[in-house]
PDB file of N, CA and C in Angstrom:
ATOM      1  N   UNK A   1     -15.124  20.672 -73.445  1.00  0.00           N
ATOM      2  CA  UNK A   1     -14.315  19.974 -72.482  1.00  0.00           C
ATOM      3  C   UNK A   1     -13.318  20.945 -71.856  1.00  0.00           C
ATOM      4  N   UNK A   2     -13.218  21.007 -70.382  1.00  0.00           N
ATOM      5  CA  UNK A   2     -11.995  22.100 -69.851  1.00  0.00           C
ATOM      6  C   UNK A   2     -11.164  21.290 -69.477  1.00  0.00           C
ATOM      7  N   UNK A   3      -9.795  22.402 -69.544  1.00  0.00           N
ATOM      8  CA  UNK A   3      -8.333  21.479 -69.442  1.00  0.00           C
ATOM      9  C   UNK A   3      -8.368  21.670 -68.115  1.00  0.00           C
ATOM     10  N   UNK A   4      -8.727  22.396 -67.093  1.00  0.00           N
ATOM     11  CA  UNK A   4      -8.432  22.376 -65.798  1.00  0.00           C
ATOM     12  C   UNK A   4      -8.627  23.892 -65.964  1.00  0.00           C
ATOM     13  N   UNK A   5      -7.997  23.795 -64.449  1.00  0.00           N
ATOM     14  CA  UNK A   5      -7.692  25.629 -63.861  1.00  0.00           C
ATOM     15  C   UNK A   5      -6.371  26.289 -64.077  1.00  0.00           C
ATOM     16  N   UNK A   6      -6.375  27.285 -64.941  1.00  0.00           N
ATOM     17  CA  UNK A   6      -5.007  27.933 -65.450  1.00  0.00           C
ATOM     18  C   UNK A   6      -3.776  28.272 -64.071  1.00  0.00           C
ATOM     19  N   UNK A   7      -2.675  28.552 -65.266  1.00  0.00           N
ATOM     20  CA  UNK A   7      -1.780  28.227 -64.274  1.00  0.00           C
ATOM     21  C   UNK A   7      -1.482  29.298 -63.522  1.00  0.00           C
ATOM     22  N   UNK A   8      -2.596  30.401 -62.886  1.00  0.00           N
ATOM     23  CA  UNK A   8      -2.482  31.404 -61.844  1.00  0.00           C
ATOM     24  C   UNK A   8      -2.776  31.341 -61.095  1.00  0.00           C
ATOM     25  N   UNK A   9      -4.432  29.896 -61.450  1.00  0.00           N
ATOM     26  CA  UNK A   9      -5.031  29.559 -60.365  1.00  0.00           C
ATOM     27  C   UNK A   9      -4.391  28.776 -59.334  1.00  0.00           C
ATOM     28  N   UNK A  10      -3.483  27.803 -60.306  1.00  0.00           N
ATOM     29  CA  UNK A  10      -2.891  26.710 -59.957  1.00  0.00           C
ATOM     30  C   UNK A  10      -1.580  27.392 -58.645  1.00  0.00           C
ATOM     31  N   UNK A  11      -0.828  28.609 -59.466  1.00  0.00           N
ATOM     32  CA  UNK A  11       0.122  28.885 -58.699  1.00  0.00           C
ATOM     33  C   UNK A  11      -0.913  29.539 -56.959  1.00  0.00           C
ATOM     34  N   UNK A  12      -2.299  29.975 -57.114  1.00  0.00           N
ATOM     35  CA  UNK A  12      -2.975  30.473 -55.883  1.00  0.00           C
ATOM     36  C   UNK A  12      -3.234  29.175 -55.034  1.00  0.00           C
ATOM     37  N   UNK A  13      -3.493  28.050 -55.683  1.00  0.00           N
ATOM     38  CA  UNK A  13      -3.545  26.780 -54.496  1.00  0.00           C
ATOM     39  C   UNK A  13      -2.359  26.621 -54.217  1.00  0.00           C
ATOM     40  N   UNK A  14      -1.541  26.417 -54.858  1.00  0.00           N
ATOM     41  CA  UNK A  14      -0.094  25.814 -54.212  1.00  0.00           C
ATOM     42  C   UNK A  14       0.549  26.720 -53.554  1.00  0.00           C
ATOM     43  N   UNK A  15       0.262  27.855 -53.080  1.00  0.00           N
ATOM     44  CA  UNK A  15       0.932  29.113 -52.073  1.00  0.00           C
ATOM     45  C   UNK A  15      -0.187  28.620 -51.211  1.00  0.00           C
ATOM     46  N   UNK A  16      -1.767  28.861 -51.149  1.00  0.00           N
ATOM     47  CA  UNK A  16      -2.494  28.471 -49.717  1.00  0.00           C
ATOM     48  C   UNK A  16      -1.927  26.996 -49.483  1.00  0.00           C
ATOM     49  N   UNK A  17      -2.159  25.930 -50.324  1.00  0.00           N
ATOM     50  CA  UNK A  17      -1.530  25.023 -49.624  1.00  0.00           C
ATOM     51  C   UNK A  17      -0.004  24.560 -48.554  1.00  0.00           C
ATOM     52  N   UNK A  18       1.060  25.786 -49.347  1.00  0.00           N
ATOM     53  CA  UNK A  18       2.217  25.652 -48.513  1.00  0.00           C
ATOM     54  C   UNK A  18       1.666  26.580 -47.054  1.00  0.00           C
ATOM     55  N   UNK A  19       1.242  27.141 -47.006  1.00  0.00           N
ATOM     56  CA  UNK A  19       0.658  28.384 -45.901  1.00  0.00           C
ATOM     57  C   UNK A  19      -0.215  27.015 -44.951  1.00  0.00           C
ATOM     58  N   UNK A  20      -1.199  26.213 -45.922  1.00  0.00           N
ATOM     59  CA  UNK A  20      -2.049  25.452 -44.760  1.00  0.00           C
ATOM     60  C   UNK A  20      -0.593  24.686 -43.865  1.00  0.00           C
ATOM     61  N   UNK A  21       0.057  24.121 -44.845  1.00  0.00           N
ATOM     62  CA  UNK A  21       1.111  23.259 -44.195  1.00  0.00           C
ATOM     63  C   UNK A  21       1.786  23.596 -42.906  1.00  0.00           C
ATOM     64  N   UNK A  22       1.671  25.247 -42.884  1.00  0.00           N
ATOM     65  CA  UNK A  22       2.624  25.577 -41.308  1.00  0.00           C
ATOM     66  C   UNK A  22       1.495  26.301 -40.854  1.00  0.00           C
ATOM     67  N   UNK A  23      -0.098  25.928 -41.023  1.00  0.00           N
ATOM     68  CA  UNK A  23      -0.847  26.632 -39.815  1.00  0.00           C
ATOM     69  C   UNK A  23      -1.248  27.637 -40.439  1.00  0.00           C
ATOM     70  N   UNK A  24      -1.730  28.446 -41.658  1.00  0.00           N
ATOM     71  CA  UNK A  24      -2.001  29.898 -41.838  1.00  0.00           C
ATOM     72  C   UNK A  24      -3.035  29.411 -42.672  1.00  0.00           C
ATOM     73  N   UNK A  25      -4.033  30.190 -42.700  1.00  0.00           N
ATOM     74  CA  UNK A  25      -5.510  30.409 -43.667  1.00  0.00           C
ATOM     75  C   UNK A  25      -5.262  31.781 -44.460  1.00  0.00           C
ATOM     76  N   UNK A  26      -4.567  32.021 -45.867  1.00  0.00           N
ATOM     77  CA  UNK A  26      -3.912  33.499 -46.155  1.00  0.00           C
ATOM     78  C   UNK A  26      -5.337  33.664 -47.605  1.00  0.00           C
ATOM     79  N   UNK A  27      -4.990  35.248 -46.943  1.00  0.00           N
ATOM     80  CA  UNK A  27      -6.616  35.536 -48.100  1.00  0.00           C
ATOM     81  C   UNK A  27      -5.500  35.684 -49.234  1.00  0.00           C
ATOM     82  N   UNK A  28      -6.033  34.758 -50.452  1.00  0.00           N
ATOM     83  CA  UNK A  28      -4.615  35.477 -51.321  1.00  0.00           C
ATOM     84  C   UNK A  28      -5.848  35.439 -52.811  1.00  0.00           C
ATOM     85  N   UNK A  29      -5.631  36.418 -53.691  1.00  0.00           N
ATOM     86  CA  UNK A  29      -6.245  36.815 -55.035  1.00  0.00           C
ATOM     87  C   UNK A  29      -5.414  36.692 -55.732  1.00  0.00           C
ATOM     88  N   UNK A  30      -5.407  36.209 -57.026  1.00  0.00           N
ATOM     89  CA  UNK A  30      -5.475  36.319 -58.093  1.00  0.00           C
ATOM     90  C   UNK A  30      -5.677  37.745 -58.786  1.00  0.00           C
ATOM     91  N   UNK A  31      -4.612  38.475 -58.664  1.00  0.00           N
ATOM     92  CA  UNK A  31      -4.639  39.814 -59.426  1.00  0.00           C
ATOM     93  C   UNK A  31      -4.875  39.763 -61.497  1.00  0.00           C
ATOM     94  N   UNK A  32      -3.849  39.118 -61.902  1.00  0.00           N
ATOM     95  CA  UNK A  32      -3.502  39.721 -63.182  1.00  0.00           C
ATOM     96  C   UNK A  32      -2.406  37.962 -63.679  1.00  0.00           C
ATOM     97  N   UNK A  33      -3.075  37.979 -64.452  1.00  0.00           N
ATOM     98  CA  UNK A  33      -2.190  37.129 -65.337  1.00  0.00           C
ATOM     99  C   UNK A  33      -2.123  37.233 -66.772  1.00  0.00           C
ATOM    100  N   UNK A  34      -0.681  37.260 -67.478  1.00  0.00           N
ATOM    101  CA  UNK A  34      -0.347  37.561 -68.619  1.00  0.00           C
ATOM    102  C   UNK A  34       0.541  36.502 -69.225  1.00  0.00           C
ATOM    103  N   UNK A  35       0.019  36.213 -70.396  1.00  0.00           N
ATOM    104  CA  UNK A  35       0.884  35.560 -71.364  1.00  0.00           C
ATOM    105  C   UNK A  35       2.358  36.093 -71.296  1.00  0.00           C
ATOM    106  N   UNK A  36       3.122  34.902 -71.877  1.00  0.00           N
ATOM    107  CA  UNK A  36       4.577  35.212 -71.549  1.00  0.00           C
ATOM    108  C   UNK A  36       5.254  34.322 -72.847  1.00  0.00           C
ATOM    109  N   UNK A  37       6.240  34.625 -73.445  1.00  0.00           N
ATOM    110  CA  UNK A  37       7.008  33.747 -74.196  1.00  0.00           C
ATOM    111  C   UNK A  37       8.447  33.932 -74.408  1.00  0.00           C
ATOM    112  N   UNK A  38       9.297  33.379 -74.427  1.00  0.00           N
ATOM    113  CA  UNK A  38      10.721  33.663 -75.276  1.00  0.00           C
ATOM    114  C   UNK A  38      11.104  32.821 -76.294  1.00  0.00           C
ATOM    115  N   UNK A  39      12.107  32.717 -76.277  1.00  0.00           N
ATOM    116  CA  UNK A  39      12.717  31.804 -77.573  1.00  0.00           C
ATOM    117  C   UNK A  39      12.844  30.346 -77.501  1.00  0.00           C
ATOM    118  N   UNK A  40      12.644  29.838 -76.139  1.00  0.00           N
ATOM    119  CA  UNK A  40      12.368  28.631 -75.596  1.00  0.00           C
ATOM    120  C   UNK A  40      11.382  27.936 -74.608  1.00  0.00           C
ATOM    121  N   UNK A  41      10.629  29.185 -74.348  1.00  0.00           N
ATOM    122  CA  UNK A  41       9.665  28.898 -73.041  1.00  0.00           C
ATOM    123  C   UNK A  41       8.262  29.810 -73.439  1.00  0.00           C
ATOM    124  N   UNK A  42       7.418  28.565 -72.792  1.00  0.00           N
ATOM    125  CA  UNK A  42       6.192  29.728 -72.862  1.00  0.00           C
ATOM    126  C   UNK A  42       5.462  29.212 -71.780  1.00  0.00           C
ATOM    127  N   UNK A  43       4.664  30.441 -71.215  1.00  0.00           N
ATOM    128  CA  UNK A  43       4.356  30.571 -70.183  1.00  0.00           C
ATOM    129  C   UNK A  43       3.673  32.157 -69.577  1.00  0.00           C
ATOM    130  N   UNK A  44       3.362  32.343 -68.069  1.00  0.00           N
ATOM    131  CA  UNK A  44       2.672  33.252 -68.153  1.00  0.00           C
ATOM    132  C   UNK A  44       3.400  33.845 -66.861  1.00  0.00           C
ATOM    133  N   UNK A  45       3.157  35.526 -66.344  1.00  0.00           N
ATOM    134  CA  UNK A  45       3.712  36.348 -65.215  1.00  0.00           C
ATOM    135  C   UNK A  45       2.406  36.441 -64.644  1.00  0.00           C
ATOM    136  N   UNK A  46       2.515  36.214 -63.065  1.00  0.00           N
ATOM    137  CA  UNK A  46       1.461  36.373 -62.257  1.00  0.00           C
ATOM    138  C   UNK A  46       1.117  37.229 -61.247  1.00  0.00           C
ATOM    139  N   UNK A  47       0.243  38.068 -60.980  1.00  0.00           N
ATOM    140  CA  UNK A  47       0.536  38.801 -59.899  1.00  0.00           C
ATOM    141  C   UNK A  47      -0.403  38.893 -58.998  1.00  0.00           C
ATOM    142  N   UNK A  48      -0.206  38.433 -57.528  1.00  0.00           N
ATOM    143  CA  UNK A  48      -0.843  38.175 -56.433  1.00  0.00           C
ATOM    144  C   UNK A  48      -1.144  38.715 -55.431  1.00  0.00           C
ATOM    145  N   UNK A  49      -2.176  39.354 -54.403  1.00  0.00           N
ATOM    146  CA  UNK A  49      -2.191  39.960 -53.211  1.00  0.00           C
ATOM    147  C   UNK A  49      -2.453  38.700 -52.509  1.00  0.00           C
ATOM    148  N   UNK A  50      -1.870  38.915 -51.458  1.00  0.00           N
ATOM    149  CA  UNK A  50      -1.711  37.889 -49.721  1.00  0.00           C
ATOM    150  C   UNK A  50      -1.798  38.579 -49.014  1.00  0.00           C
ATOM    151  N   UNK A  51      -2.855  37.758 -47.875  1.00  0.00           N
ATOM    152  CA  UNK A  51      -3.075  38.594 -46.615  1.00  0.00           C
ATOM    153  C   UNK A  51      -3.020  37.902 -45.949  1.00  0.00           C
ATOM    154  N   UNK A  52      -2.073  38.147 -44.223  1.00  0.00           N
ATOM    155  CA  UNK A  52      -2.593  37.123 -43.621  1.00  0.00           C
ATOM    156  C   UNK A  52      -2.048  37.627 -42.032  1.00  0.00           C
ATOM    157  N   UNK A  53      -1.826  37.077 -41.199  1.00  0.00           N
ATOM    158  CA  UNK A  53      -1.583  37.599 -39.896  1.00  0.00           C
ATOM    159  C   UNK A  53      -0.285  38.518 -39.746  1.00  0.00           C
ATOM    160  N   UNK A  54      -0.193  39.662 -38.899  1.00  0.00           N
ATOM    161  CA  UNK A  54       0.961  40.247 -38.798  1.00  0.00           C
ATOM    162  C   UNK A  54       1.695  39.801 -37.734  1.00  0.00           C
ATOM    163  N   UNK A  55       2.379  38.107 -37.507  1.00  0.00           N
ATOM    164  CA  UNK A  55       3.140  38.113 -36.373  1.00  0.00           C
ATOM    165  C   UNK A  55       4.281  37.570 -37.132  1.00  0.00           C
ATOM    166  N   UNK A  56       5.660  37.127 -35.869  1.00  0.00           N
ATOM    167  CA  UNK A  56       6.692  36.991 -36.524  1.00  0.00           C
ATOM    168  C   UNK A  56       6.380  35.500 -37.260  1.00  0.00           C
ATOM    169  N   UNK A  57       5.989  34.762 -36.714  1.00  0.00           N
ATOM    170  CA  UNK A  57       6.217  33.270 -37.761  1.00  0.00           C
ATOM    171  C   UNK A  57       5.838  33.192 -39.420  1.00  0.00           C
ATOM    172  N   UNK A  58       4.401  34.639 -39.143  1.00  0.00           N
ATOM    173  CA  UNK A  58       3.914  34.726 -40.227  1.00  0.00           C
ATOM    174  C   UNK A  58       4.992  35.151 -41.272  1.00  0.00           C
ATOM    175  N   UNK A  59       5.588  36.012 -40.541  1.00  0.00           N
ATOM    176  CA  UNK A  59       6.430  36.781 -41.543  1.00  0.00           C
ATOM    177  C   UNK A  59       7.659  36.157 -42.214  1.00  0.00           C
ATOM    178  N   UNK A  60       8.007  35.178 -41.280  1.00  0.00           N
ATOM    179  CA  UNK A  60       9.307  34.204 -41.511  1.00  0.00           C
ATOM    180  C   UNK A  60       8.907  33.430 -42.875  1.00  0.00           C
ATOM    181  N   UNK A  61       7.531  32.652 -42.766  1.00  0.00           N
ATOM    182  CA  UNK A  61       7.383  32.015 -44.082  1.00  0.00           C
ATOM    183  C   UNK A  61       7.445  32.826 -45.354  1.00  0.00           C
ATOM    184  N   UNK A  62       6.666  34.251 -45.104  1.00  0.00           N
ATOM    185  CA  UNK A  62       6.531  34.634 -46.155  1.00  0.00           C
ATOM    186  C   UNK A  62       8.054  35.224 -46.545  1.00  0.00           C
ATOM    187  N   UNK A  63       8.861  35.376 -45.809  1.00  0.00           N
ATOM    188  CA  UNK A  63      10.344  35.549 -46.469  1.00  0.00           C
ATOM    189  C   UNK A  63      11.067  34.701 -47.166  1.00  0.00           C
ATOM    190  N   UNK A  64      10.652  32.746 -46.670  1.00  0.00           N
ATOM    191  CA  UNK A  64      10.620  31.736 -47.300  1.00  0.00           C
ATOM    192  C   UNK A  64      10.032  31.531 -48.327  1.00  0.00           C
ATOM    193  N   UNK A  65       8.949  32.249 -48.955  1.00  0.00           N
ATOM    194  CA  UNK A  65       8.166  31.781 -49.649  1.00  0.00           C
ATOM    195  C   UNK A  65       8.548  31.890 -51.378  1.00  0.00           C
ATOM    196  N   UNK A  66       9.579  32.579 -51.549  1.00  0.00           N
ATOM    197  CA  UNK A  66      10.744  32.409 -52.891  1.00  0.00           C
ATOM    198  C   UNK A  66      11.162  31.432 -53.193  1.00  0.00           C
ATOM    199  N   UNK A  67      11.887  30.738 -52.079  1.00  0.00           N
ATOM    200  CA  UNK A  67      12.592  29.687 -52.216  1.00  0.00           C
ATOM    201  C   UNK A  67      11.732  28.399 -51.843  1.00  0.00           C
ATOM    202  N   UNK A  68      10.228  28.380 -51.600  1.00  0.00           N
ATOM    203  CA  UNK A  68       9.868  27.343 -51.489  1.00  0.00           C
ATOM    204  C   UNK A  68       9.494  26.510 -52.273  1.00  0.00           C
ATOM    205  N   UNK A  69       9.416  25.234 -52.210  1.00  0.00           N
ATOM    206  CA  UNK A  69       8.926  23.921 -53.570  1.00  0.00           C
ATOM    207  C   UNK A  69       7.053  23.923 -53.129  1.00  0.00           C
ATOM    208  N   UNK A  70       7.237  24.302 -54.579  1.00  0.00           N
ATOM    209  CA  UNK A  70       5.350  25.048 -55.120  1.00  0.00           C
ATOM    210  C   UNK A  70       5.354  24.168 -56.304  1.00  0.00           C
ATOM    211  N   UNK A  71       5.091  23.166 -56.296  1.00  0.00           N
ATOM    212  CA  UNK A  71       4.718  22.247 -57.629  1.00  0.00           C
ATOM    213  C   UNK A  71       3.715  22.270 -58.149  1.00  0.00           C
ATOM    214  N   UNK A  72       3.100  22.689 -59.297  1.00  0.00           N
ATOM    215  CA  UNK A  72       1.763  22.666 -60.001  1.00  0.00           C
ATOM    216  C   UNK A  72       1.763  21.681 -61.193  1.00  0.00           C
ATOM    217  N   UNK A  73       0.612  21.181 -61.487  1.00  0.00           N
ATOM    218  CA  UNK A  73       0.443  20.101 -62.541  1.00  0.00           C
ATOM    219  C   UNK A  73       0.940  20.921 -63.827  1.00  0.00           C
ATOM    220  N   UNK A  74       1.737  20.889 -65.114  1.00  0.00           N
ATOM    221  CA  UNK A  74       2.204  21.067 -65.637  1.00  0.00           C
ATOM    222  C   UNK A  74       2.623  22.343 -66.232  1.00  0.00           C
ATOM    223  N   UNK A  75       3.131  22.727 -65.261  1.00  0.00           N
ATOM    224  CA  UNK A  75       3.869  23.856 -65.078  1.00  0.00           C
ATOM    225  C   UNK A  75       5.041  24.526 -63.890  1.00  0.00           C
ATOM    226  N   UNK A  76       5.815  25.082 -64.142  1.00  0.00           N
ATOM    227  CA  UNK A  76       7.203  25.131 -63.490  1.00  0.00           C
ATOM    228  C   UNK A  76       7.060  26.219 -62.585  1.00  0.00           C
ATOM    229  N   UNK A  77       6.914  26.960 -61.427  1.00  0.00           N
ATOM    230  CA  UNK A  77       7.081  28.483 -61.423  1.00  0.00           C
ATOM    231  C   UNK A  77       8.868  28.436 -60.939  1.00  0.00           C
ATOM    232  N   UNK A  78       9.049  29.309 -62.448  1.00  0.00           N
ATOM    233  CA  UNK A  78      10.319  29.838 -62.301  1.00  0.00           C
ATOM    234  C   UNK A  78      10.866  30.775 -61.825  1.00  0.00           C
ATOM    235  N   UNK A  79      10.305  31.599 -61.435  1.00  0.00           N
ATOM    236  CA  UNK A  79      10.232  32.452 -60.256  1.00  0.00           C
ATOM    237  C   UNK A  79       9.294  32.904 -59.897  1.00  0.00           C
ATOM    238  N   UNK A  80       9.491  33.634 -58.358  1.00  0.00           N
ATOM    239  CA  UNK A  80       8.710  33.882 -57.577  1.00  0.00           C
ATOM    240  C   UNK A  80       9.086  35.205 -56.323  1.00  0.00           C
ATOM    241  N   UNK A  81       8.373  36.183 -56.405  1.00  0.00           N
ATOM    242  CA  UNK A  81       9.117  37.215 -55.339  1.00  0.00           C
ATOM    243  C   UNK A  81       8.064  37.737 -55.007  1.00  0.00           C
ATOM    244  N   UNK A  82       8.145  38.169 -53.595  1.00  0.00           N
ATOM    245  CA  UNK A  82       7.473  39.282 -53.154  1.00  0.00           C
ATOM    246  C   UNK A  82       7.799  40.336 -53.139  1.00  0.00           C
ATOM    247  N   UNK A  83       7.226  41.587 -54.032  1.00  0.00           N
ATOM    248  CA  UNK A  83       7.379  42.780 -54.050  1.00  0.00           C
ATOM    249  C   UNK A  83       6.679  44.179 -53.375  1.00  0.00           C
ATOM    250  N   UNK A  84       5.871  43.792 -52.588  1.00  0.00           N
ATOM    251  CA  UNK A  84       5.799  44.557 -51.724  1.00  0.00           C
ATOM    252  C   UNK A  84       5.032  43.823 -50.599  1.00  0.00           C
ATOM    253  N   UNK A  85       4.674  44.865 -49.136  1.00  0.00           N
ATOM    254  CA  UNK A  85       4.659  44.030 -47.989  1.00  0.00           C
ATOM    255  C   UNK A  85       4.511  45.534 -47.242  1.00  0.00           C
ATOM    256  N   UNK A  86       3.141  45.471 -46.961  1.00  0.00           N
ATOM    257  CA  UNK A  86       3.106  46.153 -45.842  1.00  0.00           C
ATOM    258  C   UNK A  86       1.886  45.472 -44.246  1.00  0.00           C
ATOM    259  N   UNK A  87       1.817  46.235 -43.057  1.00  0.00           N
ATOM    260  CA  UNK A  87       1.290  46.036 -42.169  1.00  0.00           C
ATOM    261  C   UNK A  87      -0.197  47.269 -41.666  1.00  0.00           C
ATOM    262  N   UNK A  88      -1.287  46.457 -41.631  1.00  0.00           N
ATOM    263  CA  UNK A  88      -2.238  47.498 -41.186  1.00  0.00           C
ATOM    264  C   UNK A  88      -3.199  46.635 -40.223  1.00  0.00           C
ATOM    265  N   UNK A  89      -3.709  47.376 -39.278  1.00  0.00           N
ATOM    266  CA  UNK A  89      -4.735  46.460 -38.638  1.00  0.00           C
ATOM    267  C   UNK A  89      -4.284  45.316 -38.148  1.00  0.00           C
ATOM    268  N   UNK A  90      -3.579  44.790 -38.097  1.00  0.00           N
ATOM    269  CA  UNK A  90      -2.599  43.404 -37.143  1.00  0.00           C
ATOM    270  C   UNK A  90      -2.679  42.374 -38.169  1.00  0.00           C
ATOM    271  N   UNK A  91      -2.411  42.746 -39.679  1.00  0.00           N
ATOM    272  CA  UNK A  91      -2.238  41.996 -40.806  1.00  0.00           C
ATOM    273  C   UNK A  91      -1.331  42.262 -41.422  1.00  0.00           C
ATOM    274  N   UNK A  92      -0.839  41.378 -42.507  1.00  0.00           N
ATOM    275  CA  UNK A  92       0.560  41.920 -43.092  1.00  0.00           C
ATOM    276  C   UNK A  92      -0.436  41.787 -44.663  1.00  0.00           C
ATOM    277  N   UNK A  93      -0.169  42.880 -45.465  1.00  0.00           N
ATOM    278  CA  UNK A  93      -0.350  42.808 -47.173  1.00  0.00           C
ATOM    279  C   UNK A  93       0.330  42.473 -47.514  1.00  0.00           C
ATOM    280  N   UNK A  94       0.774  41.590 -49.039  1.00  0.00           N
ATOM    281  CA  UNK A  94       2.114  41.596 -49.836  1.00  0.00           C
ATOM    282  C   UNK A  94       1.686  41.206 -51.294  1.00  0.00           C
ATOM    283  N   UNK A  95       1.875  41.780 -51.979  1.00  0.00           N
ATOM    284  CA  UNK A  95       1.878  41.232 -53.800  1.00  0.00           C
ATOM    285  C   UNK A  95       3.028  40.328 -53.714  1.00  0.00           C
ATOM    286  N   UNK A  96       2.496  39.219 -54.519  1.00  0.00           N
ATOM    287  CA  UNK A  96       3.435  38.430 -55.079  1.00  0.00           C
ATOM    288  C   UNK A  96       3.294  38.280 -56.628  1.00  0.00           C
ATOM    289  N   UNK A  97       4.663  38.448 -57.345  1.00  0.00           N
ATOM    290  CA  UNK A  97       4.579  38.262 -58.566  1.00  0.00           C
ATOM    291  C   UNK A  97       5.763  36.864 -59.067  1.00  0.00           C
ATOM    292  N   UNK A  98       4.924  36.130 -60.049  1.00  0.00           N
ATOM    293  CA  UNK A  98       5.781  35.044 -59.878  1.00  0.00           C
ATOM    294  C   UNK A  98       5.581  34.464 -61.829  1.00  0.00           C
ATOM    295  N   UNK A  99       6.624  33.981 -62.354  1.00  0.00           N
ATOM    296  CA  UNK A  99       6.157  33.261 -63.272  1.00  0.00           C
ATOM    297  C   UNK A  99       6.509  31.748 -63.247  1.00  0.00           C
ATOM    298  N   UNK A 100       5.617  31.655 -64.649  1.00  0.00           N
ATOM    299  CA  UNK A 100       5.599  30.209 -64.812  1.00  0.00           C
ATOM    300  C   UNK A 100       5.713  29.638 -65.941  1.00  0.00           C
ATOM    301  N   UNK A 101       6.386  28.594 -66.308  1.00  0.00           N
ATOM    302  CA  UNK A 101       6.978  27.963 -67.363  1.00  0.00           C
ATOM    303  C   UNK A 101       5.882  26.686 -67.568  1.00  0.00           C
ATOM    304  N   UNK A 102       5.328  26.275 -68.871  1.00  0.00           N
ATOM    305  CA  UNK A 102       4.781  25.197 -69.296  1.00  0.00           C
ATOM    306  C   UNK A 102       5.899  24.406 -69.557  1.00  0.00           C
ATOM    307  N   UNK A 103       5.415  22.873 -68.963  1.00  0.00           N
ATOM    308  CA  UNK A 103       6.180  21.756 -68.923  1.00  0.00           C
ATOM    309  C   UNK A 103       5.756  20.922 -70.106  1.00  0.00           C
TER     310      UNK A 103
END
């Protein structure tokens, strides 16, 4: 029996889905996901490539895209950043690394 799709996959729909919401189709992968724990939380660090148009609106969301509400079925992402971001070919690249807390 499967529990569903883990929570890297989960955090990769809920970034295309905020992206469908203002108009963008973003190629985004699933790099690397790692177990995570502390003394009160467990959970996993995610790390993402996004691709998607190099114009300004594009770029506006993805500066939004920290602070946006990304809800996944039982799990929190407690943070979220883009750490790098570049432009080639009339596209913008960017890793996103983000974690996530089990609810």
């Amino acid at each position: 029996m499967s529990r569903g799709p883990d929570a890297g996959t989960l955090v990769r729909r809920a970034i295309e889905r905020d992206a469908r919401r203002v108009g963008y189709a973003v190629t985004l992968t699933l790099e690397q996901s790692t177990r995570w724990a502390s003394a009160t939380f467990v959970g996993a660090r995610h790390r993402l490539s996004l691709g998607g148009p190099d114009d300004t609106d594009f770029a506006h969301w993805l500066d939004a895209l920290p602070e946006a509400n990304l809800p996944i079925r039982g799990h929190l992402i407690a943070d979220l950043a883009i750490v790098a971001r570049h432009c080639t070919a009339g596209r913008i690249a960017a890793t996103v690394e983000a974690l996530t807390v089990e609810t």
